[in-house]
C-alpha atoms as a PDB file:
ATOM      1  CA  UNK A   1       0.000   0.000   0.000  1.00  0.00           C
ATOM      2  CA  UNK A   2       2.056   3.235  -0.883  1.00  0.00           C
ATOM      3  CA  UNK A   3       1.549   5.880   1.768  1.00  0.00           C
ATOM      4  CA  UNK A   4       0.667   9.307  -0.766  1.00  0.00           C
ATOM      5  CA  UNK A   5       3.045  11.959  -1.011  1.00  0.00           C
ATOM      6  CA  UNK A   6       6.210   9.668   0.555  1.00  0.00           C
ATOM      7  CA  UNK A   7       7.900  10.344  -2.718  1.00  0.00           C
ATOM      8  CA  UNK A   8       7.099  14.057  -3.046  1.00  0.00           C
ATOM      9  CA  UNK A   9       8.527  14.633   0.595  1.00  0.00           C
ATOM     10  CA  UNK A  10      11.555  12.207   0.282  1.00  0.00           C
ATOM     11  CA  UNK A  11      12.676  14.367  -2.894  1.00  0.00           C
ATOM     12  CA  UNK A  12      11.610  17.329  -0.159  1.00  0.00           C
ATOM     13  CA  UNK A  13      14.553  15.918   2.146  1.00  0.00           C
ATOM     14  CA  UNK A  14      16.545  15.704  -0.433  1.00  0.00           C
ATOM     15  CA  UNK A  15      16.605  18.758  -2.121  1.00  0.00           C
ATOM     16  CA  UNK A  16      16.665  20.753   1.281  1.00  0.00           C
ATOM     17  CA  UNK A  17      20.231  19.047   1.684  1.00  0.00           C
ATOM     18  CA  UNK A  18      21.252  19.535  -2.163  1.00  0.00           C
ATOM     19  CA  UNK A  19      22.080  16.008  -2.892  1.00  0.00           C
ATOM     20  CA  UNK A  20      21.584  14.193  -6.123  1.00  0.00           C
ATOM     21  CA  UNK A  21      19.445  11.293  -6.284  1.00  0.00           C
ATOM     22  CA  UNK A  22      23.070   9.495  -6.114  1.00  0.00           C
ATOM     23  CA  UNK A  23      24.451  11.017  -3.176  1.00  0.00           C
ATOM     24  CA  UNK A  24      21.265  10.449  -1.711  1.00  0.00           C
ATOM     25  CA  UNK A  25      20.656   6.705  -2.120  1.00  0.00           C
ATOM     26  CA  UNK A  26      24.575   6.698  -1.087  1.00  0.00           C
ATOM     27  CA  UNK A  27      23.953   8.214   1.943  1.00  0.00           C
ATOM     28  CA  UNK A  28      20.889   5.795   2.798  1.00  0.00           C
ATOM     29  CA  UNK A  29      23.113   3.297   1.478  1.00  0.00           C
ATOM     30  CA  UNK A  30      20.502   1.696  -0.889  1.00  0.00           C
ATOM     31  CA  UNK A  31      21.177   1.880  -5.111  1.00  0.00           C
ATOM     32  CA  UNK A  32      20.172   4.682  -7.045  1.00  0.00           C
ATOM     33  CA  UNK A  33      17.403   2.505  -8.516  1.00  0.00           C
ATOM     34  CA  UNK A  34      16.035   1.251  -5.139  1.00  0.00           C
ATOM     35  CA  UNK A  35      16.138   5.312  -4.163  1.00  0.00           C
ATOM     36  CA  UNK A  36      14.427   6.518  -7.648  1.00  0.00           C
ATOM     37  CA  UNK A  37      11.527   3.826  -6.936  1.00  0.00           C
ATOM     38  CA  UNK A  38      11.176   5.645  -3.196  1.00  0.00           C
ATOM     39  CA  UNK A  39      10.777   9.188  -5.022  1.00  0.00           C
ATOM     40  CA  UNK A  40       8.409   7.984  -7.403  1.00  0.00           C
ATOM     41  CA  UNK A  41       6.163   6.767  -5.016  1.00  0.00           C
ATOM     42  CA  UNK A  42       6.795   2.930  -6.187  1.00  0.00           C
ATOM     43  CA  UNK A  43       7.927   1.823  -3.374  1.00  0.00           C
ATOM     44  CA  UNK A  44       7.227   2.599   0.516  1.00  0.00           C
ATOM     45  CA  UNK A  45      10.504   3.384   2.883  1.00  0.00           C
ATOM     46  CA  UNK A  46      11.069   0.462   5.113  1.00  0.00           C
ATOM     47  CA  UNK A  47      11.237   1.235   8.873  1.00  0.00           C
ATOM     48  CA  UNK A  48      14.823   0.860   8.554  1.00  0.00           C
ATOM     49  CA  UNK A  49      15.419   3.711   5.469  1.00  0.00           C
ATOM     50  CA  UNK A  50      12.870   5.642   7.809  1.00  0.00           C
ATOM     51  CA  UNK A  51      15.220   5.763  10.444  1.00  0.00           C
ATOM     52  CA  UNK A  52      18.085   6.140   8.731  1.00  0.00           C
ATOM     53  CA  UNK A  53      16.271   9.406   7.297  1.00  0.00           C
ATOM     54  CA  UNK A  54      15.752  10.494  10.632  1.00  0.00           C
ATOM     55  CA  UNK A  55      19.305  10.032  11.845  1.00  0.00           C
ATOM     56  CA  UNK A  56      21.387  11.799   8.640  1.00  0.00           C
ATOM     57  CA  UNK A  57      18.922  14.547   7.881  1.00  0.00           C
ATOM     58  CA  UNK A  58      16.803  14.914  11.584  1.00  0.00           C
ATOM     59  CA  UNK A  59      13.387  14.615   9.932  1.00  0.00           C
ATOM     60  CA  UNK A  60      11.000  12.983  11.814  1.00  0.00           C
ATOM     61  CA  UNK A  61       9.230   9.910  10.534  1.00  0.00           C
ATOM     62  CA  UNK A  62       5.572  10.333  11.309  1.00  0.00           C
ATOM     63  CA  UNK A  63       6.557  13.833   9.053  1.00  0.00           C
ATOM     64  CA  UNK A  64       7.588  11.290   6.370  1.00  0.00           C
ATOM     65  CA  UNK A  65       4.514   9.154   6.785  1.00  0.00           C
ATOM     66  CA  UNK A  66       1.754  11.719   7.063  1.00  0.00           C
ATOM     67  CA  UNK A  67       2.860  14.669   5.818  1.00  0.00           C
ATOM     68  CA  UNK A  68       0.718  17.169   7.850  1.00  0.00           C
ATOM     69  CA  UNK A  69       3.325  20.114   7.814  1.00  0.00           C
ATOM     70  CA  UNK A  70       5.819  21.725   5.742  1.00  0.00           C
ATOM     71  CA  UNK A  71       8.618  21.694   8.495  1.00  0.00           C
ATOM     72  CA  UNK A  72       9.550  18.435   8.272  1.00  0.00           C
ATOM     73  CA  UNK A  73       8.269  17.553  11.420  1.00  0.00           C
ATOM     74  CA  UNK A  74       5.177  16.023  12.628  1.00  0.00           C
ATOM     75  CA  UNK A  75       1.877  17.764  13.888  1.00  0.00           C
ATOM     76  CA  UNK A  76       2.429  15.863  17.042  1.00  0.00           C
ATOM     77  CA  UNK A  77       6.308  16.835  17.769  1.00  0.00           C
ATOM     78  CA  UNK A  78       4.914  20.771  17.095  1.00  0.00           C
ATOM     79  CA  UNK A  79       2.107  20.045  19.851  1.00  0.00           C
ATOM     80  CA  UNK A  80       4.662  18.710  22.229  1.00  0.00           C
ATOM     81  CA  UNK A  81       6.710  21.362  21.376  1.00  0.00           C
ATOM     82  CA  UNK A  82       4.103  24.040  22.496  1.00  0.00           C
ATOM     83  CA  UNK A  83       2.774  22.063  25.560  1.00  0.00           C
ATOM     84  CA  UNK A  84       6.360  22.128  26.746  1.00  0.00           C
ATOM     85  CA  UNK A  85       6.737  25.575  26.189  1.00  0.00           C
ATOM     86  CA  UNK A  86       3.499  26.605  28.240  1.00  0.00           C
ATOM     87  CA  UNK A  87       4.400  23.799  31.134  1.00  0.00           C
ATOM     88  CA  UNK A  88       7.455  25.723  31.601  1.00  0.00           C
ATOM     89  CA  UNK A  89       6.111  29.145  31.609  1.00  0.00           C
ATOM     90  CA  UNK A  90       3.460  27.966  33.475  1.00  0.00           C
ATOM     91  CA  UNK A  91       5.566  26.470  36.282  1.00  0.00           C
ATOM     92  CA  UNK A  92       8.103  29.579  35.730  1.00  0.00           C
ATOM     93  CA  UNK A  93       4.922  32.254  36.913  1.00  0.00           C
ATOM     94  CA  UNK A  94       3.804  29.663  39.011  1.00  0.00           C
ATOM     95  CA  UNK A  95       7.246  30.280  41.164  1.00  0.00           C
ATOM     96  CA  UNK A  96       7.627  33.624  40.757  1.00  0.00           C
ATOM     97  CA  UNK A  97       3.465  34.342  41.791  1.00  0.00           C
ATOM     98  CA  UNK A  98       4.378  32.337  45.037  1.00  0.00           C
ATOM     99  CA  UNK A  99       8.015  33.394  45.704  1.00  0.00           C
ATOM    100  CA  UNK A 100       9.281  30.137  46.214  1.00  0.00           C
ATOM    101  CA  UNK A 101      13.319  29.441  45.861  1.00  0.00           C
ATOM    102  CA  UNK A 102      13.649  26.814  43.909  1.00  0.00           C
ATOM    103  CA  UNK A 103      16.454  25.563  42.014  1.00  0.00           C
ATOM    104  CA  UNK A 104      16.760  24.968  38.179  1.00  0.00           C
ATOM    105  CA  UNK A 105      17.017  20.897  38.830  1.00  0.00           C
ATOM    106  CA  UNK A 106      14.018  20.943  40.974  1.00  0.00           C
ATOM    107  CA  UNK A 107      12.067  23.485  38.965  1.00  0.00           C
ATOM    108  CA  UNK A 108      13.048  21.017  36.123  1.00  0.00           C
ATOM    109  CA  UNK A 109      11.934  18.280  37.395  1.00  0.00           C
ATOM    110  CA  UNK A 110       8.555  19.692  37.959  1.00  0.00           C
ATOM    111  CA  UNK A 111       8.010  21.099  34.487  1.00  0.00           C
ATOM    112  CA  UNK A 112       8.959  17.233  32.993  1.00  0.00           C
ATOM    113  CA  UNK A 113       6.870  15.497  35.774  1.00  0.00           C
ATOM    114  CA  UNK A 114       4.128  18.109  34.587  1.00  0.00           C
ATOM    115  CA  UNK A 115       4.929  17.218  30.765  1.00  0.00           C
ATOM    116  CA  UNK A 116       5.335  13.228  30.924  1.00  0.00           C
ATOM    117  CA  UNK A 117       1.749  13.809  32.865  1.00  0.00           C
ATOM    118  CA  UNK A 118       0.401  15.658  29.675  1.00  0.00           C
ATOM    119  CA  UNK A 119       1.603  13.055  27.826  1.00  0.00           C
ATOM    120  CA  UNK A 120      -0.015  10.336  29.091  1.00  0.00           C
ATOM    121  CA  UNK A 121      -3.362  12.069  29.532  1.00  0.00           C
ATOM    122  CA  UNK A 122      -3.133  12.715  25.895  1.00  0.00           C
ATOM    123  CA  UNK A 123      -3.992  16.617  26.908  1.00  0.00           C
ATOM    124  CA  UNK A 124      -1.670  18.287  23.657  1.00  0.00           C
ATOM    125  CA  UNK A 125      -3.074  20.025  21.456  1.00  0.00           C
ATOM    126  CA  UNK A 126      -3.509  23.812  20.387  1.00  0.00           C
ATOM    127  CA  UNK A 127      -6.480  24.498  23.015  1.00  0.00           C
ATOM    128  CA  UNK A 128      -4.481  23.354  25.891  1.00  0.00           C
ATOM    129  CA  UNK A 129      -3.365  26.241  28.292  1.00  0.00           C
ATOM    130  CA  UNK A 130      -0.962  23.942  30.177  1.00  0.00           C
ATOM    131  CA  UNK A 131      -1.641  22.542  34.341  1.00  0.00           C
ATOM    132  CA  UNK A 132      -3.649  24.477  36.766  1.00  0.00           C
ATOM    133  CA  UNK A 133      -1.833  26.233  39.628  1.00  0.00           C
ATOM    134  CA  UNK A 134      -3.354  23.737  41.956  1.00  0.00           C
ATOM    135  CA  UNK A 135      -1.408  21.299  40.031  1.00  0.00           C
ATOM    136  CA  UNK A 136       1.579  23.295  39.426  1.00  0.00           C
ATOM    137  CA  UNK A 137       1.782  23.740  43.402  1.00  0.00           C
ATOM    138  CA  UNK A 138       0.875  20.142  44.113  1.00  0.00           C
ATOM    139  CA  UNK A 139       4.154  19.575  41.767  1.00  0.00           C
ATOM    140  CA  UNK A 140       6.460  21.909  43.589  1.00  0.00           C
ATOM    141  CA  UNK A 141       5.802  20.490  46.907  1.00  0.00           C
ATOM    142  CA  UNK A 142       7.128  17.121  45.552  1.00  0.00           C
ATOM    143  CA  UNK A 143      10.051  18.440  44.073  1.00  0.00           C
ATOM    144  CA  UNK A 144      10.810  21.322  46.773  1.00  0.00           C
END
């Protein structure tokens, strides 16, 4: 089953790094023909090229499987990305509101305790402002 648009955004990668479709199956270390038959959308990356992708050029792979932005990364890593962002401002206020001393480890800690809990809730996304301060204070007692 070929995944639509694998080929378009392979020759993406490529082109980004200005490689020619022999440098590039040289650096995935397949033949030229194997890589041509990725570009044209004959043939679906193996987990393996996939990876390889991801470790020589940084693009992440659900990026190379659905597509869903131009940045070469995936929807999900931007929503991470953001939920982190707000967790740590969130938890950065949240310290200075309360004028607690706490160090960067601990205030660390909290913000990634805070995070890997978003994460398994499944609570990223654009509409999510990041933990309430009853959490965020819950947090810093642990950690303090």
């Amino acid at each position: 089953m070929a995944v639509v648009g694998l080929g378009n955004r392979l020759a993406a990668v490529r082109n980004k790094v200005r490689l020619s479709q022999e440098e590039m199956s040289q650096r995935l270390g397949i033949s030229r023909s194997a890589y041509q038959n990725y570009e044209r959308g004959q043939r679906d990356l193996t987990a393996h090229l996939l990876w390889v992708i991801y470790e020589e050029f940084d693009v992440d792979p659900l990026w190379m499987l659905e597509g869903d932005t131009e940045t070469g990364k995936s929807r999900h890593h931007e929503e991470a990305a953001i939920a982190y962002r707000r967790i740590g401002i969130a938890v950065e206020r949240r310290i200075i509101e309360r004028g607690l001393t706490v160090t960067p480890e601990k205030k660390w800690d909290a913000i990634e305790f805070l995070f890997d809990e978003a994460l398994n809730s499944d609570a990223l996304g654009p509409e999510t402002e990041g933990p309430d301060t009853t959490r965020i204070d819950s947090i810093l007692r642990l950690v303090s």
